[in-house]
Protein backbone atom coordinates (compact mmCIF):
# COMPACT_ATOMS: atom_id res chain seq x y z
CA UNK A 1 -15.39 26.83 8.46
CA UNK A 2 -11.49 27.73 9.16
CA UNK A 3 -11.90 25.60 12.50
CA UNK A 4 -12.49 22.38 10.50
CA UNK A 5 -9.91 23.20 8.12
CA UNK A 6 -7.62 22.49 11.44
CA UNK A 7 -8.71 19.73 12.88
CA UNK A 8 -8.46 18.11 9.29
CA UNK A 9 -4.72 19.17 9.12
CA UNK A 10 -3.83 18.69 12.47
CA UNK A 11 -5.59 15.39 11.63
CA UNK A 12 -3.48 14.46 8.93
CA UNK A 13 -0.37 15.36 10.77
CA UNK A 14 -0.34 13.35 12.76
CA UNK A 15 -1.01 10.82 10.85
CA UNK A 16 2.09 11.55 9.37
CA UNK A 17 3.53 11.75 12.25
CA UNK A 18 2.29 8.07 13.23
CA UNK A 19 3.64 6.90 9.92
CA UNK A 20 6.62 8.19 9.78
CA UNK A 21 7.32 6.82 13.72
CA UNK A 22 5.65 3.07 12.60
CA UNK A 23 8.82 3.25 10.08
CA UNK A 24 11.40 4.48 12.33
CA UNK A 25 10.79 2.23 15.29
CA UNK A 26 11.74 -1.03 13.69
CA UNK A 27 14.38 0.36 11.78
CA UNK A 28 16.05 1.79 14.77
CA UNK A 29 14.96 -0.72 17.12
CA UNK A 30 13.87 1.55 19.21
CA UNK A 31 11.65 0.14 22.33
CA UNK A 32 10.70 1.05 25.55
CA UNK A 33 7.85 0.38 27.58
CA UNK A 34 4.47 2.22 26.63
CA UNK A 35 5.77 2.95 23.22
CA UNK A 36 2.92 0.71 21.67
CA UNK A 37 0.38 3.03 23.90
CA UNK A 38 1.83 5.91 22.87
CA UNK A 39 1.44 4.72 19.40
CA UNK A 40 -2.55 3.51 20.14
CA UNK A 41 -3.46 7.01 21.30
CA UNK A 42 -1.42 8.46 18.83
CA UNK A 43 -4.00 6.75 15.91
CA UNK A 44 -6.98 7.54 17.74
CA UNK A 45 -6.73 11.37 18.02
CA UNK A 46 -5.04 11.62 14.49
CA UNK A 47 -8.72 9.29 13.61
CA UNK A 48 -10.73 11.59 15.29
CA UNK A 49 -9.42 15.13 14.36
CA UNK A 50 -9.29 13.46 10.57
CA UNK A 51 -13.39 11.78 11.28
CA UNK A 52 -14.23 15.54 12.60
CA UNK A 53 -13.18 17.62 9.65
CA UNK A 54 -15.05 16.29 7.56
């Protein structure tokens, strides 16, 4: 049981994580190349770990 507890927060993490970079980039203008794959795999694992906790 404790191992899906931390998927599910690692999940939600880094969701944060993505949402709180989503915000940032724009507002700091920051680009460079692969930063919109690095923001694709980002979602997916934060999807997953979220999808497998529960």
């Amino acid at each position: 049981m404790s191992r899906f507890r931390i998927t599910k927060n690692l999940g939600m993490i880094l969701l944060g994580i993505w949402l709180i970079l989503t915000g940032l980039i724009p507002l700091l203008h920051l680009n460079f190349e692969g930063l919109s794959l690095i923001m694709a795999i980002l979602a997916i694992v934060s999807g997953v770990f979220i999808l497998l906790g529960r």
